[in-house]
Each structure stands twice: as structure tokens, then as C-alpha cells.
N, C-alpha and C. Protein backbone atom coordinates (compact mmCIF):
# COMPACT_ATOMS: atom_id res chain seq x y z
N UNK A 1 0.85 -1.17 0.00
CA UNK A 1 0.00 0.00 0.00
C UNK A 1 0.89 1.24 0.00
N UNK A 2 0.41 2.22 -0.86
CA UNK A 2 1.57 3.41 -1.11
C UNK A 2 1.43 4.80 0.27
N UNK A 3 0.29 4.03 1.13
CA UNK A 3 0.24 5.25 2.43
C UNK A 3 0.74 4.66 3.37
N UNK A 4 1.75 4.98 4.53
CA UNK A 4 1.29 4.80 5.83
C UNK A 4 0.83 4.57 6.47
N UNK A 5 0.70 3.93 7.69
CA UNK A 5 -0.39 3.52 8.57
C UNK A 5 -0.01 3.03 9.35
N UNK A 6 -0.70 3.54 10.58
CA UNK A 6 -1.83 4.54 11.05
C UNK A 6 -0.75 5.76 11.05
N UNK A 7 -1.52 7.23 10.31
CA UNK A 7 -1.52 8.16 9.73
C UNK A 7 -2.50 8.47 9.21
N UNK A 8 -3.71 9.65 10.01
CA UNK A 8 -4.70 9.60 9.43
C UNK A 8 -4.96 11.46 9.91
N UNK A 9 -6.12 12.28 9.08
CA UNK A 9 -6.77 13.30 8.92
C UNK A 9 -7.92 12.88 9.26
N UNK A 10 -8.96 13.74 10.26
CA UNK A 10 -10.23 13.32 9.99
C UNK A 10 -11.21 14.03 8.71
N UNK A 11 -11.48 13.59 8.07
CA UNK A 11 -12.28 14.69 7.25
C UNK A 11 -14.35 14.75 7.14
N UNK A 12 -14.84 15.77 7.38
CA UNK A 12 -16.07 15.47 8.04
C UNK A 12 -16.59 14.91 6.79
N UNK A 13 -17.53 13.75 6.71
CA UNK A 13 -18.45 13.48 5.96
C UNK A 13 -18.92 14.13 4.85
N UNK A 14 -19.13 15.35 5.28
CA UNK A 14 -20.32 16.56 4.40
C UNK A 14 -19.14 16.66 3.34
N UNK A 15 -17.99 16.47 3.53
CA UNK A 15 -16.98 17.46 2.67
C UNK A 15 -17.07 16.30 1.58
N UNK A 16 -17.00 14.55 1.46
CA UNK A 16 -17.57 13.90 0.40
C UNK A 16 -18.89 13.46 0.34
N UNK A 17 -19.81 14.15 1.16
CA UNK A 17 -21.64 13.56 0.83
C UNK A 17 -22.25 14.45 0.44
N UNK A 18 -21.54 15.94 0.77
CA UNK A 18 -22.45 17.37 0.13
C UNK A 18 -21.60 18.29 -1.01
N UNK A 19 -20.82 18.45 -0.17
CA UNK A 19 -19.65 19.39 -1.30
C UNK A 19 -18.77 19.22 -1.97
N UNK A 20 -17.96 17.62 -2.39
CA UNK A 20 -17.44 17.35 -3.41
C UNK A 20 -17.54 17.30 -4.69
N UNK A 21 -19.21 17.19 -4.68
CA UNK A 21 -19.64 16.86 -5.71
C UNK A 21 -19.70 18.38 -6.99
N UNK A 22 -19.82 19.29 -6.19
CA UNK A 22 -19.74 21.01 -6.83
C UNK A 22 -18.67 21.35 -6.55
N UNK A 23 -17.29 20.80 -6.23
CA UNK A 23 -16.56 21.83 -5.57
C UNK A 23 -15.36 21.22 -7.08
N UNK A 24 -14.66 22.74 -7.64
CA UNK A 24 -14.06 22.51 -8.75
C UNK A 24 -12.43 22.08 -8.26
N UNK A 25 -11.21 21.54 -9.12
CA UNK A 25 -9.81 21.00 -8.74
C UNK A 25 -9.39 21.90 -7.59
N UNK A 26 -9.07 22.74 -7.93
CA UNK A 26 -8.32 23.83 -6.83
C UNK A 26 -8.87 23.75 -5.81
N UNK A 27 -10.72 24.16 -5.34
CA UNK A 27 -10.95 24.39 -4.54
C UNK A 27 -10.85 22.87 -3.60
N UNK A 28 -11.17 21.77 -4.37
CA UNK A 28 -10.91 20.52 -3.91
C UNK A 28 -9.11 20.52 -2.99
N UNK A 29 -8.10 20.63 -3.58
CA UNK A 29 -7.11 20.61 -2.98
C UNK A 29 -6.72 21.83 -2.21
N UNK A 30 -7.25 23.20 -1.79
CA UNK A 30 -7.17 23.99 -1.76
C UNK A 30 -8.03 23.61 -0.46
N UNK A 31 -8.91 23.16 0.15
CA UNK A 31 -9.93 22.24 1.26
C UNK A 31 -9.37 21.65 1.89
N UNK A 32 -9.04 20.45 0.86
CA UNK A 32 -7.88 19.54 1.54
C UNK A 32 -7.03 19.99 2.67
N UNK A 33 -6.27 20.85 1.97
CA UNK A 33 -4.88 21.52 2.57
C UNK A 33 -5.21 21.83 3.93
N UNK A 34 -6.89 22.84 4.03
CA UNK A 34 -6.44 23.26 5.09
C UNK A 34 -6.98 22.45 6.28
N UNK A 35 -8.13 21.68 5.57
CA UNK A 35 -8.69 20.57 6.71
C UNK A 35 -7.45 19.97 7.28
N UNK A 36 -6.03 19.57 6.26
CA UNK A 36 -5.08 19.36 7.01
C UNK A 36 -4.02 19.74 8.02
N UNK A 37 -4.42 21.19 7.45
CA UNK A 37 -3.57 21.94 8.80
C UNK A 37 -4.42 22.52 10.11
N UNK A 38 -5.69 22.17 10.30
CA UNK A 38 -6.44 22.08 11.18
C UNK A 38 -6.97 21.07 11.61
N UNK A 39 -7.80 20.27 11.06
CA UNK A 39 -7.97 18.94 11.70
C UNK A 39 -7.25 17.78 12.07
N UNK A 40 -6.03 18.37 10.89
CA UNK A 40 -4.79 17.23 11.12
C UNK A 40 -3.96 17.27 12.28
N UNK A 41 -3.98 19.07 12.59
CA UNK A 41 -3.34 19.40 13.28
C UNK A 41 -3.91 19.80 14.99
N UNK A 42 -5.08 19.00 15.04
CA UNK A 42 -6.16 18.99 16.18
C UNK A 42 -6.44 20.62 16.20
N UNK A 43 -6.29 21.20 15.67
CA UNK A 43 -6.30 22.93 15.60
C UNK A 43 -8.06 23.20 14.97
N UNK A 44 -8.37 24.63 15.54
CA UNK A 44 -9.65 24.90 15.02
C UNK A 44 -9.05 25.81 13.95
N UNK A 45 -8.06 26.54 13.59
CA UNK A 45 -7.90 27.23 12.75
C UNK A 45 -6.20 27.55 12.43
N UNK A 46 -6.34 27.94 11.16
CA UNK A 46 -4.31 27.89 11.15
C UNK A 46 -4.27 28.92 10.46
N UNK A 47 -4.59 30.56 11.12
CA UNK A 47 -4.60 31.66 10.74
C UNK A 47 -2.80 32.07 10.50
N UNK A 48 -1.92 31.40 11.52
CA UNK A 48 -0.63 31.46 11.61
C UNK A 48 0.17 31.18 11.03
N UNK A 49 0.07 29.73 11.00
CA UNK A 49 0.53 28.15 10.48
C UNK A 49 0.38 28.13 8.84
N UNK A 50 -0.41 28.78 8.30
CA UNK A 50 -1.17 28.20 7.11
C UNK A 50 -0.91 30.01 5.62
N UNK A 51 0.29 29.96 5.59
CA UNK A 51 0.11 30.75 4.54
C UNK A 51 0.07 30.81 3.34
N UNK A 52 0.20 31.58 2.06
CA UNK A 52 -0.14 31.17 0.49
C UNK A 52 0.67 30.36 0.17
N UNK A 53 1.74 30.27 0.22
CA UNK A 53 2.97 29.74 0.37
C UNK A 53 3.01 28.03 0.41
N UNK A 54 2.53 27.72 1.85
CA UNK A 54 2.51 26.77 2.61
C UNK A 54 1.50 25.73 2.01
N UNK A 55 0.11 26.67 1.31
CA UNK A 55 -1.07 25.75 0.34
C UNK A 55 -0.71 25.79 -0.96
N UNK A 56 0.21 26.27 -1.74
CA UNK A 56 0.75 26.32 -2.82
C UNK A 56 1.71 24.95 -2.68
N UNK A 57 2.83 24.88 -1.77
CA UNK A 57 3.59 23.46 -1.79
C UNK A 57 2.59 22.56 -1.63
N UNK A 58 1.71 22.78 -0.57
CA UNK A 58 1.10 21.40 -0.05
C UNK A 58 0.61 20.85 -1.45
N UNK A 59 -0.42 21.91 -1.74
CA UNK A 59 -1.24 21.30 -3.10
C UNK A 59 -0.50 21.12 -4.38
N UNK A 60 0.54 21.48 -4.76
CA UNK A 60 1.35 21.85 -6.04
C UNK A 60 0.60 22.55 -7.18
N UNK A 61 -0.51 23.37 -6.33
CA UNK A 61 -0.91 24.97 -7.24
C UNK A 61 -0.41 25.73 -7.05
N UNK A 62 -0.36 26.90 -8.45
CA UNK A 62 0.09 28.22 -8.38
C UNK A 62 -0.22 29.20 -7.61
N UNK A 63 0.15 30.53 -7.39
CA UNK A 63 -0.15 31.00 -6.59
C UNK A 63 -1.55 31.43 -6.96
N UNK A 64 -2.26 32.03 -8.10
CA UNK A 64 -3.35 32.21 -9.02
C UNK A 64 -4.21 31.21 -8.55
N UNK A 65 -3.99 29.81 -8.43
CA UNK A 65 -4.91 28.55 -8.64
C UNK A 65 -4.98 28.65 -7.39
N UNK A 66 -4.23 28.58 -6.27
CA UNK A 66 -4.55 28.68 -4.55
C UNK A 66 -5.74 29.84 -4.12
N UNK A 67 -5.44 31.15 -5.00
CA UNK A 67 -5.87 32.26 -4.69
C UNK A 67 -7.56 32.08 -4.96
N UNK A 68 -7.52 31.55 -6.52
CA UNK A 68 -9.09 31.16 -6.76
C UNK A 68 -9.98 30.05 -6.14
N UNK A 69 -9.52 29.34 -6.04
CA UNK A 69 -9.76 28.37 -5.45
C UNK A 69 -10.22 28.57 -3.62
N UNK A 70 -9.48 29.43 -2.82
CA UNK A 70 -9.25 29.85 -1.71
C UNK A 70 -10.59 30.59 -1.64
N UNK A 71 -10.35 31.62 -2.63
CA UNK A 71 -12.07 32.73 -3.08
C UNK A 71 -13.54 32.17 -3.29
N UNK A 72 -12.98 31.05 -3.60
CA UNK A 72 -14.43 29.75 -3.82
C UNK A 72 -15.19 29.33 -2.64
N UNK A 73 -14.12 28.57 -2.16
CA UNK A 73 -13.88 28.25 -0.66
C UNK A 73 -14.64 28.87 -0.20
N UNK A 74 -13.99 30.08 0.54
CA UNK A 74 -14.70 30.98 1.03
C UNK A 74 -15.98 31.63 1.21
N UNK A 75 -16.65 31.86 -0.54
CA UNK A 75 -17.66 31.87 -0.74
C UNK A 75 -18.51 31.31 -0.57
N UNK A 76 -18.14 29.76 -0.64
CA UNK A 76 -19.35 28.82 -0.28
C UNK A 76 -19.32 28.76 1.59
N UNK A 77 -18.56 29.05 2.06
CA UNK A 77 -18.42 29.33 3.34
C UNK A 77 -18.10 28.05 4.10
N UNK A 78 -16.91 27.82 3.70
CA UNK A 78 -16.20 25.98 4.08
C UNK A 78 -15.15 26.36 4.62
């Protein structure tokens, strides 16, 4: 198996039973990222931890594709 284990993120339900299904590439890995630097990181938020930078490596988007994607996000209020 190509993951680790035990090594795990929790990720809530809703994020693949409600909003995967509308949510476009970027904003998909752009989610990801930060559910990982918060939920991964038992954290409620990674206002600190978590800059353009930091979701640009994680995800291997541009800074443009983080930015839109991030604006999506947002909008839908995730």
C-alpha cells in the first residue's frame, strides 16, 4: 500500500456527501490543505501556520490557482 499507517486526517463526511460533488480541482485541494492543517493538526484554525505559500507546496498549485480556489472556498463558506 503506497500510504502509511496509522496516519490519518479526519475529514467530516459533508466534505464527500455534500460538497465534493460542486466543488471545482483547486478548490478541492485547496480544502484539503487546510482541513489538514487544522484537523490534522487537532487545531480549530491555522490563521498562523497556514500561509499562500505553505497551500501552494502542499497542493502543487500556483499562486493564481490557490488564490481562486481559496475565493471559492470561502464563498461557499467551508
Amino acid at each position: 500500500m503506497p500510504f502509511e499507517s496509522p496516519n490519518y486526517t479526519q475529514v467530516p463526511n459533508d466534505f464527500f456527501e455534500v460538497f465534493m460533488r460542486d466543488l471545482g480541482y483547486a478548490e478541492i485541494k485547496v480544502l484539503l490543505a487546510v482541513i489538514r492543517m487544522t484537523f490534522g493538526f487537532h487545531q480549530e484554525d491555522c490563521k498562523v501556520k497556514c500561509s499562500l505559500s505553505d497551500v501552494c507546496s502542499v497542493t502543487g498549485l500556483s499562486r493564481p490557482a490557490v488564490l481562486e480556489g481559496a475565493k471559492k472556498v470561502e464563498e461557499r463558506e467551508l
